[in-house]
PDB file of N, CA and C in Angstrom:
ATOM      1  N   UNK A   1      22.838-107.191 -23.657  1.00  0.00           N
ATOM      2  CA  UNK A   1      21.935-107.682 -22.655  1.00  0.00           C
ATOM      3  C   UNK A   1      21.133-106.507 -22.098  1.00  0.00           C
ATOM      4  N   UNK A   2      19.735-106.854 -21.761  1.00  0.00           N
ATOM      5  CA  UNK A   2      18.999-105.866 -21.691  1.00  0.00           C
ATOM      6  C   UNK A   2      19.136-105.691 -19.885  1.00  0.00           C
ATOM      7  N   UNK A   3      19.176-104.274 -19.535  1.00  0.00           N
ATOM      8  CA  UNK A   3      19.419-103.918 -17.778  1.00  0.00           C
ATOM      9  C   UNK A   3      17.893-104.344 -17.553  1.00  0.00           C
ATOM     10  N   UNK A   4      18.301-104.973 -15.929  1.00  0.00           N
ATOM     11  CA  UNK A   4      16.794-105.371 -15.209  1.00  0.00           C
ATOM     12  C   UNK A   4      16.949-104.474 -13.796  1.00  0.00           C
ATOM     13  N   UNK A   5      15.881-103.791 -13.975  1.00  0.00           N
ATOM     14  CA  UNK A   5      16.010-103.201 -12.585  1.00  0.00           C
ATOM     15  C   UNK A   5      15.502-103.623 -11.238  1.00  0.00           C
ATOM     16  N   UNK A   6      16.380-104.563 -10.657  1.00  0.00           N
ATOM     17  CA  UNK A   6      16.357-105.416  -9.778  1.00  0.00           C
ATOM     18  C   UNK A   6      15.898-104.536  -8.446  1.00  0.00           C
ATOM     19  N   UNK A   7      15.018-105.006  -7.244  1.00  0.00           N
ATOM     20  CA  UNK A   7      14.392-104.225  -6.401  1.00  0.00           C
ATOM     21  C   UNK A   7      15.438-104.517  -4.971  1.00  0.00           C
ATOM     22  N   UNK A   8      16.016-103.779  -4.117  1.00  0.00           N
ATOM     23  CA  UNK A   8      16.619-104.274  -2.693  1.00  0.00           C
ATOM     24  C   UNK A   8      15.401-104.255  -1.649  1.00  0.00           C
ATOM     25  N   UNK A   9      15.037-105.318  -1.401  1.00  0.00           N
ATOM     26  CA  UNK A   9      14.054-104.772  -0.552  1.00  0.00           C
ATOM     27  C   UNK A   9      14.091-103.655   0.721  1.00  0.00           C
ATOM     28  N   UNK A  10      15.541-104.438   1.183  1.00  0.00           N
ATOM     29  CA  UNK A  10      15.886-103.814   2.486  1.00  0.00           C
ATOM     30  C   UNK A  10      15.972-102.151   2.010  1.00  0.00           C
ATOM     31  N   UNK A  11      15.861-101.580   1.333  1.00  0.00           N
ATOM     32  CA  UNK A  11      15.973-100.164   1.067  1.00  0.00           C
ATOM     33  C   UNK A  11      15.094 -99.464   0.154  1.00  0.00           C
ATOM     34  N   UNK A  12      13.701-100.359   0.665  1.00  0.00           N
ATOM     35  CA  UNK A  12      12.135 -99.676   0.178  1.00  0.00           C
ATOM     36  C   UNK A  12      11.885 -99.515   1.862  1.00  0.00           C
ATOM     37  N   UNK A  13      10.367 -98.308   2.053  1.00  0.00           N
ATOM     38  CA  UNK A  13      10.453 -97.902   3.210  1.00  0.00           C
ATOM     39  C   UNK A  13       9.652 -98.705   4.086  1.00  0.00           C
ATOM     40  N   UNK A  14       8.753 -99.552   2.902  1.00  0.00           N
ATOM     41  CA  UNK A  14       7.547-100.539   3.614  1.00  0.00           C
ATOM     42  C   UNK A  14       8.453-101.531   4.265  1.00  0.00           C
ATOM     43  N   UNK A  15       9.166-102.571   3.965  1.00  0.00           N
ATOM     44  CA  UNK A  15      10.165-103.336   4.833  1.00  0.00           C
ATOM     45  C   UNK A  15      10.308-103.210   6.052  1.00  0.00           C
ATOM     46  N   UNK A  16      10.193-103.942   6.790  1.00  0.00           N
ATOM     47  CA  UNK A  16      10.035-104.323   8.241  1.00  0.00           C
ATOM     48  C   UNK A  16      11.470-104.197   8.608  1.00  0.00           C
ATOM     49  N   UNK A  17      11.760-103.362   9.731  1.00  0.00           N
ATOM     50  CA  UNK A  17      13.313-103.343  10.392  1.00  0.00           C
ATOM     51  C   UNK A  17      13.639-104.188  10.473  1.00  0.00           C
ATOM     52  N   UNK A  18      12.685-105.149  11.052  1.00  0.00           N
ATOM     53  CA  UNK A  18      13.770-106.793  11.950  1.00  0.00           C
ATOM     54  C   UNK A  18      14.279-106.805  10.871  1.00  0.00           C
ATOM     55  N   UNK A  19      12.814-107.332   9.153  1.00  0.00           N
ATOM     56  CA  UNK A  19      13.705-108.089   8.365  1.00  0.00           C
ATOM     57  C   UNK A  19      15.016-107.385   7.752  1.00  0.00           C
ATOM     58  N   UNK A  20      14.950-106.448   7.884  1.00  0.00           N
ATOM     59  CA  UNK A  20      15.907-105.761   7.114  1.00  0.00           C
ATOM     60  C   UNK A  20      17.146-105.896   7.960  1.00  0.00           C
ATOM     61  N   UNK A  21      17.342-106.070   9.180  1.00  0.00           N
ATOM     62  CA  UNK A  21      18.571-106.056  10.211  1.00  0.00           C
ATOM     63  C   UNK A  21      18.713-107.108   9.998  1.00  0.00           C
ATOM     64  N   UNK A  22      17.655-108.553  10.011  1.00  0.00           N
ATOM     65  CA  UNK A  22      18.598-109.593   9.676  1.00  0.00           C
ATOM     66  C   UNK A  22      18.971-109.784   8.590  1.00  0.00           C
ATOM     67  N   UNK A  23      18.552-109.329   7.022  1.00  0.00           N
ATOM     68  CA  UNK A  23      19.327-109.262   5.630  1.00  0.00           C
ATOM     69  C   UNK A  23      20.694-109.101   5.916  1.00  0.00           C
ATOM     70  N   UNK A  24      20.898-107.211   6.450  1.00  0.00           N
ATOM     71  CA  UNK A  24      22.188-106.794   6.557  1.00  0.00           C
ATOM     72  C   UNK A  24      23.220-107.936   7.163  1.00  0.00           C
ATOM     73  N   UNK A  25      22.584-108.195   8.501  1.00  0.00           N
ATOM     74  CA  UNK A  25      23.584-108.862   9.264  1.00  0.00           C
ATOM     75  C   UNK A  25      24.451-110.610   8.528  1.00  0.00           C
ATOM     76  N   UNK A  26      22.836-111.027   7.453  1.00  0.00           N
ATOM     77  CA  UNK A  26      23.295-112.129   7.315  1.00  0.00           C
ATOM     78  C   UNK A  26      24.439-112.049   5.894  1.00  0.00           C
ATOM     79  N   UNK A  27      24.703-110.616   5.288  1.00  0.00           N
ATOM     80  CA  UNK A  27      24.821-110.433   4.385  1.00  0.00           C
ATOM     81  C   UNK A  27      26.378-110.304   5.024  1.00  0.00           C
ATOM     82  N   UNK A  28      26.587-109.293   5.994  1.00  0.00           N
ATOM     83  CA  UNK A  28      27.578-108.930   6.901  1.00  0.00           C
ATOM     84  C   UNK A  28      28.638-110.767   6.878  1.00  0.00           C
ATOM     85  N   UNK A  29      27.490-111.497   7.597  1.00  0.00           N
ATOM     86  CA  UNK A  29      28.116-112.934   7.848  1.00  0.00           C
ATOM     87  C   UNK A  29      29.331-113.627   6.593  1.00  0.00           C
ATOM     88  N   UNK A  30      28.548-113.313   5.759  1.00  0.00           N
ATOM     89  CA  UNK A  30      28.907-113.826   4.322  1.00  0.00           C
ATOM     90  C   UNK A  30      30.272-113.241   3.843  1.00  0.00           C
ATOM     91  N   UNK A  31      30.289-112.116   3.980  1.00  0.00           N
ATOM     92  CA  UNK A  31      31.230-111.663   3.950  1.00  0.00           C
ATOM     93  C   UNK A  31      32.494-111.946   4.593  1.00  0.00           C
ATOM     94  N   UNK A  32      32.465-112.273   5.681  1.00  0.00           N
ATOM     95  CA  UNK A  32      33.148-112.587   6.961  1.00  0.00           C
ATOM     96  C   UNK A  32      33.563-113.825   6.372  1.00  0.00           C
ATOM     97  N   UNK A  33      32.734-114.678   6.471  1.00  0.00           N
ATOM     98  CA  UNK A  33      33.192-115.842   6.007  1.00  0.00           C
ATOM     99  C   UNK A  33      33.983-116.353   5.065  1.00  0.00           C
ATOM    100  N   UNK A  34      33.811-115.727   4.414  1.00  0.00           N
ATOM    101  CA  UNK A  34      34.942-115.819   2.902  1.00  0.00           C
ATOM    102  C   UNK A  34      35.758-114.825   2.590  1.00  0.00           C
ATOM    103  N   UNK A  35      35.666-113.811   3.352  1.00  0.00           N
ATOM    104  CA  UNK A  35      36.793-112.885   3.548  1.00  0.00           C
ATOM    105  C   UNK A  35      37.054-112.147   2.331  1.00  0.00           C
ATOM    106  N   UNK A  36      35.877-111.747   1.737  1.00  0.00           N
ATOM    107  CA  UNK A  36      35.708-111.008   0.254  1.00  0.00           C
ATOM    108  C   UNK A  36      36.525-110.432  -0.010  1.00  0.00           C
ATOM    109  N   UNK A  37      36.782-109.166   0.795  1.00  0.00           N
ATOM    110  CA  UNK A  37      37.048-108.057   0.534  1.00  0.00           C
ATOM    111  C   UNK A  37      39.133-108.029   0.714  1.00  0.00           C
ATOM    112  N   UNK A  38      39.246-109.248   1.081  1.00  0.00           N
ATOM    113  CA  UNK A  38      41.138-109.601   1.537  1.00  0.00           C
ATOM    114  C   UNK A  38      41.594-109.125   0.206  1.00  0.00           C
ATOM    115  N   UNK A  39      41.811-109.287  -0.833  1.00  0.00           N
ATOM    116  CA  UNK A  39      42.200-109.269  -2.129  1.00  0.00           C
ATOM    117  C   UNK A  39      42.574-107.833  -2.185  1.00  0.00           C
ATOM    118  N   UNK A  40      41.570-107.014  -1.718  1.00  0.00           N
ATOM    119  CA  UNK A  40      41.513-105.751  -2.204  1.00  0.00           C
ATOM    120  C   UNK A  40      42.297-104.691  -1.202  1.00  0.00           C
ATOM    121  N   UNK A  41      42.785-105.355  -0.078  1.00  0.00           N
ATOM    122  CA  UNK A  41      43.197-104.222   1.090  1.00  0.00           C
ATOM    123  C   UNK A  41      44.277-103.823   0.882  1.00  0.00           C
ATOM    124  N   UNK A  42      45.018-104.538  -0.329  1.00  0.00           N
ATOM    125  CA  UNK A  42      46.500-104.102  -0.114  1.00  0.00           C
ATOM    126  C   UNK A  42      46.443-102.768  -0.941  1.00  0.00           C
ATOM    127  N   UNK A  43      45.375-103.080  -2.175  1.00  0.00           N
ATOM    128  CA  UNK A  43      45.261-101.904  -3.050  1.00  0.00           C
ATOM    129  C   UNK A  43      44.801-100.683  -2.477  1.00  0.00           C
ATOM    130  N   UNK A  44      43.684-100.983  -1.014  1.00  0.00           N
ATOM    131  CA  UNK A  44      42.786 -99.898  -0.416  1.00  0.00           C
ATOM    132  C   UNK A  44      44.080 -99.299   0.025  1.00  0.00           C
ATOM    133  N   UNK A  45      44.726-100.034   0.528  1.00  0.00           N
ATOM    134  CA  UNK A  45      45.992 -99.110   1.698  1.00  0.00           C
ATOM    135  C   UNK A  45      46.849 -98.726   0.793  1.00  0.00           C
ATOM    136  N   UNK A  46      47.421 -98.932  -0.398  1.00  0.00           N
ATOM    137  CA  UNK A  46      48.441 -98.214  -1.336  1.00  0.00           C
ATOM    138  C   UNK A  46      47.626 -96.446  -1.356  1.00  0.00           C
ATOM    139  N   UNK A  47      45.861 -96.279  -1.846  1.00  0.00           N
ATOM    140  CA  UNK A  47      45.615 -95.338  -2.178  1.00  0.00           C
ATOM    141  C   UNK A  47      45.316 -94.557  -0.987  1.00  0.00           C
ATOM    142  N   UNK A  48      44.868 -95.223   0.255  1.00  0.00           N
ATOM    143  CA  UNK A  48      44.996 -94.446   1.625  1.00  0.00           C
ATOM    144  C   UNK A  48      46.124 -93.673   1.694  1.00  0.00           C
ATOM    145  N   UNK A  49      47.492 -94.259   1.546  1.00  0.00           N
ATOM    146  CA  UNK A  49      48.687 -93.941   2.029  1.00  0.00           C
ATOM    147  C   UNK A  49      49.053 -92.968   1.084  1.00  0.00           C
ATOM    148  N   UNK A  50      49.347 -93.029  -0.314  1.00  0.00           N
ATOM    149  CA  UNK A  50      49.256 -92.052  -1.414  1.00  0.00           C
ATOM    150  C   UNK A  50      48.364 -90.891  -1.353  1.00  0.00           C
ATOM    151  N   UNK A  51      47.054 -90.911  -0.564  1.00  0.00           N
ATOM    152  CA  UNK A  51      46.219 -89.348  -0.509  1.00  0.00           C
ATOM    153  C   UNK A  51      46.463 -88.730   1.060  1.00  0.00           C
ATOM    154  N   UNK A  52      47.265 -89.812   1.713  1.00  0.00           N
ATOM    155  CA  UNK A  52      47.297 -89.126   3.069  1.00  0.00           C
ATOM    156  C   UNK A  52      46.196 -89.652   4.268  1.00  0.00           C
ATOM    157  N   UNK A  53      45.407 -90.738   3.574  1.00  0.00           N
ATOM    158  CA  UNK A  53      44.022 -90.464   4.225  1.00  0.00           C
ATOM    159  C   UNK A  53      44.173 -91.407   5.482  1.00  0.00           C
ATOM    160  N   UNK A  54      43.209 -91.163   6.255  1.00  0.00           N
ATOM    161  CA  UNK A  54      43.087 -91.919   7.458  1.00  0.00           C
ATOM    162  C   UNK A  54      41.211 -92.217   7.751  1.00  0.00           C
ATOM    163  N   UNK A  55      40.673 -91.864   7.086  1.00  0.00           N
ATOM    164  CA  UNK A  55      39.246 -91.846   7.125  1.00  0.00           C
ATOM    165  C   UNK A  55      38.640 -92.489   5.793  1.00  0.00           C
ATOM    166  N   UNK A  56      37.812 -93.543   5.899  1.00  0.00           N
ATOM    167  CA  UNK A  56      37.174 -93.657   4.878  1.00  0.00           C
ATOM    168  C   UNK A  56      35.553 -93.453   5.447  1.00  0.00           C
ATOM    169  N   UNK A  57      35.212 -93.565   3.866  1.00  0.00           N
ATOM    170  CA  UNK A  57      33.665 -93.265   4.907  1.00  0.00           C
ATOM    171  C   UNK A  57      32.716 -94.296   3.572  1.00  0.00           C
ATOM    172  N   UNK A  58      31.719 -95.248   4.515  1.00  0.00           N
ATOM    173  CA  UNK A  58      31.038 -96.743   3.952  1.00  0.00           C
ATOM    174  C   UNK A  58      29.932 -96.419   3.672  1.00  0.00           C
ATOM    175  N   UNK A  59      29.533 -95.668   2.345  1.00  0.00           N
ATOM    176  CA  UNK A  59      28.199 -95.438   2.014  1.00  0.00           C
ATOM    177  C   UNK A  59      27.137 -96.723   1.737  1.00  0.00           C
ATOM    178  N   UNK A  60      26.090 -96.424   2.606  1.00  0.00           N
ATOM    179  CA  UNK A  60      25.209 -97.644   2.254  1.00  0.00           C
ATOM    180  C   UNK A  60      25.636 -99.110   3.162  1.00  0.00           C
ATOM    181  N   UNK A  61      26.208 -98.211   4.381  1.00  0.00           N
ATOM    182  CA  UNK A  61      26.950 -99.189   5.220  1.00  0.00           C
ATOM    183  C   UNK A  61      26.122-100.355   5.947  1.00  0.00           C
ATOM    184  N   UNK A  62      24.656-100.262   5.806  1.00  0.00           N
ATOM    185  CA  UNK A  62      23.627-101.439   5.974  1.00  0.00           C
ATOM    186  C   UNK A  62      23.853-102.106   7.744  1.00  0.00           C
ATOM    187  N   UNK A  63      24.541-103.120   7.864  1.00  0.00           N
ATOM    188  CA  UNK A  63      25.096-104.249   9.148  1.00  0.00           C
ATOM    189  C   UNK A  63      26.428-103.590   9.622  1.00  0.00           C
ATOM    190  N   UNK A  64      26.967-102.749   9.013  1.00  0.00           N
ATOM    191  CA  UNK A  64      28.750-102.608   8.883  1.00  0.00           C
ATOM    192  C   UNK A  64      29.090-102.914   8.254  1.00  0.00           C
ATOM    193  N   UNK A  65      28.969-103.927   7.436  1.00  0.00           N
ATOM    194  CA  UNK A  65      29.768-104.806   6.182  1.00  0.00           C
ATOM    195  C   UNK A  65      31.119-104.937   6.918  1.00  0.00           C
ATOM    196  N   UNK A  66      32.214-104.672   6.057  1.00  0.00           N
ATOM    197  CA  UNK A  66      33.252-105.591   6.871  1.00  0.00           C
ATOM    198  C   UNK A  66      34.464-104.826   7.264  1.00  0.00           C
ATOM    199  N   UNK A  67      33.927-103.846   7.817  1.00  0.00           N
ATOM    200  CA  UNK A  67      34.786-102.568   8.261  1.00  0.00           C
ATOM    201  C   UNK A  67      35.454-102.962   9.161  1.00  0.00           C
ATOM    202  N   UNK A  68      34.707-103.679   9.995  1.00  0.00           N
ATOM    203  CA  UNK A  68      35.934-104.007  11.485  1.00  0.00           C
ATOM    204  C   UNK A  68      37.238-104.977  10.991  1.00  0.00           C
ATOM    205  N   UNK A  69      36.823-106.090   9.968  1.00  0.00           N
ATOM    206  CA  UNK A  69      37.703-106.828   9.489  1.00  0.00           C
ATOM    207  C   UNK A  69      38.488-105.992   8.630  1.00  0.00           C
ATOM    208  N   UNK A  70      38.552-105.156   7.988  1.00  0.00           N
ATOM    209  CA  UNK A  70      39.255-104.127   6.922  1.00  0.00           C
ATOM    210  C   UNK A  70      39.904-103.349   7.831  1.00  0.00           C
ATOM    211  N   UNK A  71      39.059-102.971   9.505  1.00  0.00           N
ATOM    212  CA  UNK A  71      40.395-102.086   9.883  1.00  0.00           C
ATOM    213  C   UNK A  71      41.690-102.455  10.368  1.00  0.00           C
ATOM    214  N   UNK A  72      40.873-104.270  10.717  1.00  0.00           N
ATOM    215  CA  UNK A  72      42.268-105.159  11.425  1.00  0.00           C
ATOM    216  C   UNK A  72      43.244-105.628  10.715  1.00  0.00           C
ATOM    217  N   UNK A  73      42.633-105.365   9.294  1.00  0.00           N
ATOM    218  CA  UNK A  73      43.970-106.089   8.180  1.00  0.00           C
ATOM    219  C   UNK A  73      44.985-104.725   8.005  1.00  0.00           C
ATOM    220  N   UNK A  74      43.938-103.686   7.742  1.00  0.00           N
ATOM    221  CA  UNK A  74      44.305-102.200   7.860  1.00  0.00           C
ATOM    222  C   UNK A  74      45.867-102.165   8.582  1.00  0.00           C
ATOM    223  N   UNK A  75      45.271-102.578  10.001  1.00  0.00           N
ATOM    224  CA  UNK A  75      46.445-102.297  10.930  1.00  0.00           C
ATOM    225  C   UNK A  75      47.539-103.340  10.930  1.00  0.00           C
ATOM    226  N   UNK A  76      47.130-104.626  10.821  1.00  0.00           N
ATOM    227  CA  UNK A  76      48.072-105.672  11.290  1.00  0.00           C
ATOM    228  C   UNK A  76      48.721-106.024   9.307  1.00  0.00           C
ATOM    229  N   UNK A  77      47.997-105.889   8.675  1.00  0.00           N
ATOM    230  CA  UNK A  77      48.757-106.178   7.719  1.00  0.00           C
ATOM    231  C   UNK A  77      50.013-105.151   6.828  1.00  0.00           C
ATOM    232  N   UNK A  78      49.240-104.105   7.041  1.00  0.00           N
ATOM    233  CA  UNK A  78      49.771-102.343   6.353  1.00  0.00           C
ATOM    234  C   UNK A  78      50.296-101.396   7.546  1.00  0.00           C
ATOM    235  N   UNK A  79      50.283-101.643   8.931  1.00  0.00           N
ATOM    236  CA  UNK A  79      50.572-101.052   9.868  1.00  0.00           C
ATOM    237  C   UNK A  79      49.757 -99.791   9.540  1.00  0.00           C
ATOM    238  N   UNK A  80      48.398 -99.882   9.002  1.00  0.00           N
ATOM    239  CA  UNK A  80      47.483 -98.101   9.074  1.00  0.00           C
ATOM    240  C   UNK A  80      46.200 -98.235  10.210  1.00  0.00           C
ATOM    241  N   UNK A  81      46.744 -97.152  10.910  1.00  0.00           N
ATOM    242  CA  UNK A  81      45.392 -97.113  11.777  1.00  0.00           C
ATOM    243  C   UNK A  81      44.365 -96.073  10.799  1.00  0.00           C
ATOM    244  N   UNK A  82      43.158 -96.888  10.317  1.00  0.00           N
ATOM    245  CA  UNK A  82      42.134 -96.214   9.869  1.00  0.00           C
ATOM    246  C   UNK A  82      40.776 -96.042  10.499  1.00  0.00           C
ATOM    247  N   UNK A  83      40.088 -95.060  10.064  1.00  0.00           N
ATOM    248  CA  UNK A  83      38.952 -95.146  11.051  1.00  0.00           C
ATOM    249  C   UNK A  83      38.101 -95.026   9.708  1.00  0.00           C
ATOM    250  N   UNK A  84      36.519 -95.345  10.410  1.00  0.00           N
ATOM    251  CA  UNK A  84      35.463 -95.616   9.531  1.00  0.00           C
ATOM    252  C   UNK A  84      34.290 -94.710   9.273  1.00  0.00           C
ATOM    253  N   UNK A  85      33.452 -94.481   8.764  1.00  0.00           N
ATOM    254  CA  UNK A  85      32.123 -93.418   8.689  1.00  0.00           C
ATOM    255  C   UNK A  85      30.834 -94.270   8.325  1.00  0.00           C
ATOM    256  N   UNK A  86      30.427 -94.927   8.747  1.00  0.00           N
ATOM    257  CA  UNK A  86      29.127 -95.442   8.200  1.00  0.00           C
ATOM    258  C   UNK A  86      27.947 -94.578   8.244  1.00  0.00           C
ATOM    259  N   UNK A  87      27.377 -94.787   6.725  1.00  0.00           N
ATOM    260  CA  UNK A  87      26.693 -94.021   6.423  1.00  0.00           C
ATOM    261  C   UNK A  87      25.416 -95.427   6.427  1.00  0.00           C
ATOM    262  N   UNK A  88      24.239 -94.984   6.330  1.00  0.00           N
ATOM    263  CA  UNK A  88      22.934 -95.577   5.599  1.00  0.00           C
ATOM    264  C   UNK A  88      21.393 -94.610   5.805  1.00  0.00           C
ATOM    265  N   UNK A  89      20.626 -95.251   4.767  1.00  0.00           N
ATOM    266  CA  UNK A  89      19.364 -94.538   4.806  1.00  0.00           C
ATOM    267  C   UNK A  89      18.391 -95.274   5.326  1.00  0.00           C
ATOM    268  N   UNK A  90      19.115 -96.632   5.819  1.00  0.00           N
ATOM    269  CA  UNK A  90      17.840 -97.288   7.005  1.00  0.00           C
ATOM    270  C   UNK A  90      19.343 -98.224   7.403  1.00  0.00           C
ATOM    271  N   UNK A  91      19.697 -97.434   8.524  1.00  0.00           N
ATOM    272  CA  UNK A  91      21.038 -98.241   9.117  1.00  0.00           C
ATOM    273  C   UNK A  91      20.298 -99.377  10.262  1.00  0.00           C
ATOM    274  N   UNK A  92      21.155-100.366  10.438  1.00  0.00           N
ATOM    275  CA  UNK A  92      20.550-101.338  11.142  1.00  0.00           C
ATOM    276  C   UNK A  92      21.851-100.878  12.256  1.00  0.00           C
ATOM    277  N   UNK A  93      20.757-100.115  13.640  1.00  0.00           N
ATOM    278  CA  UNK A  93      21.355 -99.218  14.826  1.00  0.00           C
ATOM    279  C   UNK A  93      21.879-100.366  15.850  1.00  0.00           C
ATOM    280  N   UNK A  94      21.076-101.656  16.022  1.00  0.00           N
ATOM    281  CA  UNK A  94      21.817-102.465  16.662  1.00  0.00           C
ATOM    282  C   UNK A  94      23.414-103.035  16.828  1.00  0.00           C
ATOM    283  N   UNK A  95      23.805-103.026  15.001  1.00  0.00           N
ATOM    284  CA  UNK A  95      24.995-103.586  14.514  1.00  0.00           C
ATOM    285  C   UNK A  95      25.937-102.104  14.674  1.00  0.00           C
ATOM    286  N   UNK A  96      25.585-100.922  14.308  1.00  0.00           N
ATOM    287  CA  UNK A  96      26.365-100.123  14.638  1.00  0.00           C
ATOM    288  C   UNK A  96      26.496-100.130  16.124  1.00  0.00           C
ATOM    289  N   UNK A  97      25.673 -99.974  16.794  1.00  0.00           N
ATOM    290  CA  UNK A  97      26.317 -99.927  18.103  1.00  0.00           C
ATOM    291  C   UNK A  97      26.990-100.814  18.323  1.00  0.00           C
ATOM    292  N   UNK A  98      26.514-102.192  18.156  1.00  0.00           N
ATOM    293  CA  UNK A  98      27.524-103.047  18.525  1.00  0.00           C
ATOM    294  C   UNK A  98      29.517-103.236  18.015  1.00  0.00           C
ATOM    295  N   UNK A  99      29.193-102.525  16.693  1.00  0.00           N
ATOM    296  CA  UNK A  99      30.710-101.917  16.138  1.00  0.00           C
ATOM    297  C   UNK A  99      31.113-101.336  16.768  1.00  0.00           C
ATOM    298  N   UNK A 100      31.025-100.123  17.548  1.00  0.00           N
ATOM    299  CA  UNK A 100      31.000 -98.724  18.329  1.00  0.00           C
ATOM    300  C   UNK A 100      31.579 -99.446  19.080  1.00  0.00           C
ATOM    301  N   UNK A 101      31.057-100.214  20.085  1.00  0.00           N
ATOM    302  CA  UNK A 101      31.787-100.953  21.573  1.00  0.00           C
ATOM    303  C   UNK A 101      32.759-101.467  20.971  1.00  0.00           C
ATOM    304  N   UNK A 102      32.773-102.584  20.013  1.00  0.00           N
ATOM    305  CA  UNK A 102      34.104-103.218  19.463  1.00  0.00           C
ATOM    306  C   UNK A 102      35.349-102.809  19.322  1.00  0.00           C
ATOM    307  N   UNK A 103      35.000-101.146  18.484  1.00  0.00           N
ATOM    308  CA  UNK A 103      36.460-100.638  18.029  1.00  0.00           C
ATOM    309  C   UNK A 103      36.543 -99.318  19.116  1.00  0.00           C
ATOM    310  N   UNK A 104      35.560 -99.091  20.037  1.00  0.00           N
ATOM    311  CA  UNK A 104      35.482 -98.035  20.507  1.00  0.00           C
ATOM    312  C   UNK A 104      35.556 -96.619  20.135  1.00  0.00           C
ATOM    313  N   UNK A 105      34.554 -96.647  19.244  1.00  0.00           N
ATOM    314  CA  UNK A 105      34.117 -95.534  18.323  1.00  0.00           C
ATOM    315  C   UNK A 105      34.764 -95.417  16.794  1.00  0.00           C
TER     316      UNK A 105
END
């Protein structure tokens, strides 16, 4: 199959913030909702715990994606307090802050 090089809008520079904050956020939603990423936490926390780590860091972290939900399974399911790093090259500053108050930094 031949590769298509598919365009993100939200991460061309012409793109309008709003639209791009509401992509992230609605993308964020989706996630939430179906709880994507559950499957995978038990494996995230085996290799946390095996390197020692306590930090991950969310390249291309957009809305947050689903860090706050990953740190609560983090804790309540694996007993790991982890903390987060969001990274992006057009971060949507509303949703981080609003993370920031949530987990308190």
């Amino acid at each position: 199959m031949k590769r298509v090089h598919a365009i993100e809008f939200e991460d061309v520079n012409w793109f309008p913030q709003g639209s791009r904050n509401y992509m992230t956020e609605f993308y964020h939603s989706q996630m939430l909702s179906i709880d994507l990423y559950q499957p995978a936490t038990a494996l995230l926390a085996d290799v946390l715990r095996k390197t020692d780590q306590t930090l991950t860091v969310d390249l291309r972290s957009g809305g947050t994606g689903p860090n706050q939900l990953l740190q609560h399974q983090f804790k309540q399911d694996h007993g790991l307090a982890v903390k987060v790093m969001l990274t992006d090259k057009f971060p949507n500053i509303p949703a981080f802050e609003t993370i920031h108050k949530k987990t308190r930094g």
